[in-house]
Protein backbone atom coordinates (compact mmCIF):
# COMPACT_ATOMS: atom_id res chain seq x y z
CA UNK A 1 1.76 -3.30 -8.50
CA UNK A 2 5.21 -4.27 -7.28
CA UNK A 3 6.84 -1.87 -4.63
CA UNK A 4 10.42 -1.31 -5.70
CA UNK A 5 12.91 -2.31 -2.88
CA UNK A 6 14.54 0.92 -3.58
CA UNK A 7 11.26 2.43 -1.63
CA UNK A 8 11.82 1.81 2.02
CA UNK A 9 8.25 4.35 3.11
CA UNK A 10 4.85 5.06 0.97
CA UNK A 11 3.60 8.51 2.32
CA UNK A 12 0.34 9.89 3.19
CA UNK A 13 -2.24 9.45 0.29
CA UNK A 14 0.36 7.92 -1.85
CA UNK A 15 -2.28 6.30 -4.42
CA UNK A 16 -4.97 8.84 -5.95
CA UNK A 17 -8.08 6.98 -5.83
CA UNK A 18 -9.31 8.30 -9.07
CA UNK A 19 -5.85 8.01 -10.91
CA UNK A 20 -4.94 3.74 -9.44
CA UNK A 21 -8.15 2.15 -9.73
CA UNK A 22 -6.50 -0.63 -11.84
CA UNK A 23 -4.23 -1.09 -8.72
CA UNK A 24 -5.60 -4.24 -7.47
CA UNK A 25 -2.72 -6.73 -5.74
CA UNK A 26 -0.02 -5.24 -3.89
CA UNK A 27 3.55 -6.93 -3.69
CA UNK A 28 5.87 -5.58 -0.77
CA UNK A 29 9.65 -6.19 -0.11
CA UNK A 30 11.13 -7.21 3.13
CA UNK A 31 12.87 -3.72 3.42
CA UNK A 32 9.40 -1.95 2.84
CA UNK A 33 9.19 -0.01 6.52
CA UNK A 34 6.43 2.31 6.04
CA UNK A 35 3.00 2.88 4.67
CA UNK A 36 1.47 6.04 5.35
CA UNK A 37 -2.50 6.57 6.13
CA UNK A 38 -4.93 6.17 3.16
CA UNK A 39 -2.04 5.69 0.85
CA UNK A 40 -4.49 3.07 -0.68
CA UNK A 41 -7.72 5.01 0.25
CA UNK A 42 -10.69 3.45 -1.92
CA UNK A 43 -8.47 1.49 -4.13
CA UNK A 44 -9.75 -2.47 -5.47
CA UNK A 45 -7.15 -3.68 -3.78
CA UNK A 46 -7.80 -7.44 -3.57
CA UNK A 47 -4.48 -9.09 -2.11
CA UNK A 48 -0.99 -7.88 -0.68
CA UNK A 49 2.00 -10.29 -0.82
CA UNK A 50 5.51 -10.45 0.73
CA UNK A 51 4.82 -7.66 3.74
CA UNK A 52 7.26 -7.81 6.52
CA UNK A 53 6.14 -8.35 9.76
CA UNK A 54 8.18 -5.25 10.61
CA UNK A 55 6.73 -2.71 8.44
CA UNK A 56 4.76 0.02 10.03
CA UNK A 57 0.76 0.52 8.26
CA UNK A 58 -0.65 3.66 9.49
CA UNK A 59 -4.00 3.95 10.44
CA UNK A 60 -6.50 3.99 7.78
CA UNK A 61 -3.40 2.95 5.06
CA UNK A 62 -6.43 0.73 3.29
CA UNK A 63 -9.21 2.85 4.09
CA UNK A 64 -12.21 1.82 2.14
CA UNK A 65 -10.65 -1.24 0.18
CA UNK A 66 -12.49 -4.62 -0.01
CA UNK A 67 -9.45 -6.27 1.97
């Protein structure tokens, strides 16, 4: 899944666990600022590229993932 660089903040629960299991790399933007908690609760989330070192991850963003 690439994040558009349009979105600058993924909210709270973002990704339904049942509905983005296929969701399984991640690919930021350097004006990505934001990523709510368990916005990728229990997803197969094997790799996320390109995060800034200025983004914000809430606790428990990745809850559950293999990462």
């Amino acid at each position: 899944m690439v994040i558009p660089s349009s979105v600058k903040c993924i909210k709270y629960g973002a990704f339904n666990h049942y509905d983005c299991k296929s969701i399984t790399k991640v690919t930021a933007h350097k004006d990505l600022e934001f990523i709510g908690g368990y916005a990728f609760e229990y997803l197969n989330i094997e790799s996320i590229s390109n995060l800034s070192k200025k983004v914000f991850i809430s606790d428990f963003a990745f809850a559950y993932c293999e990462i």
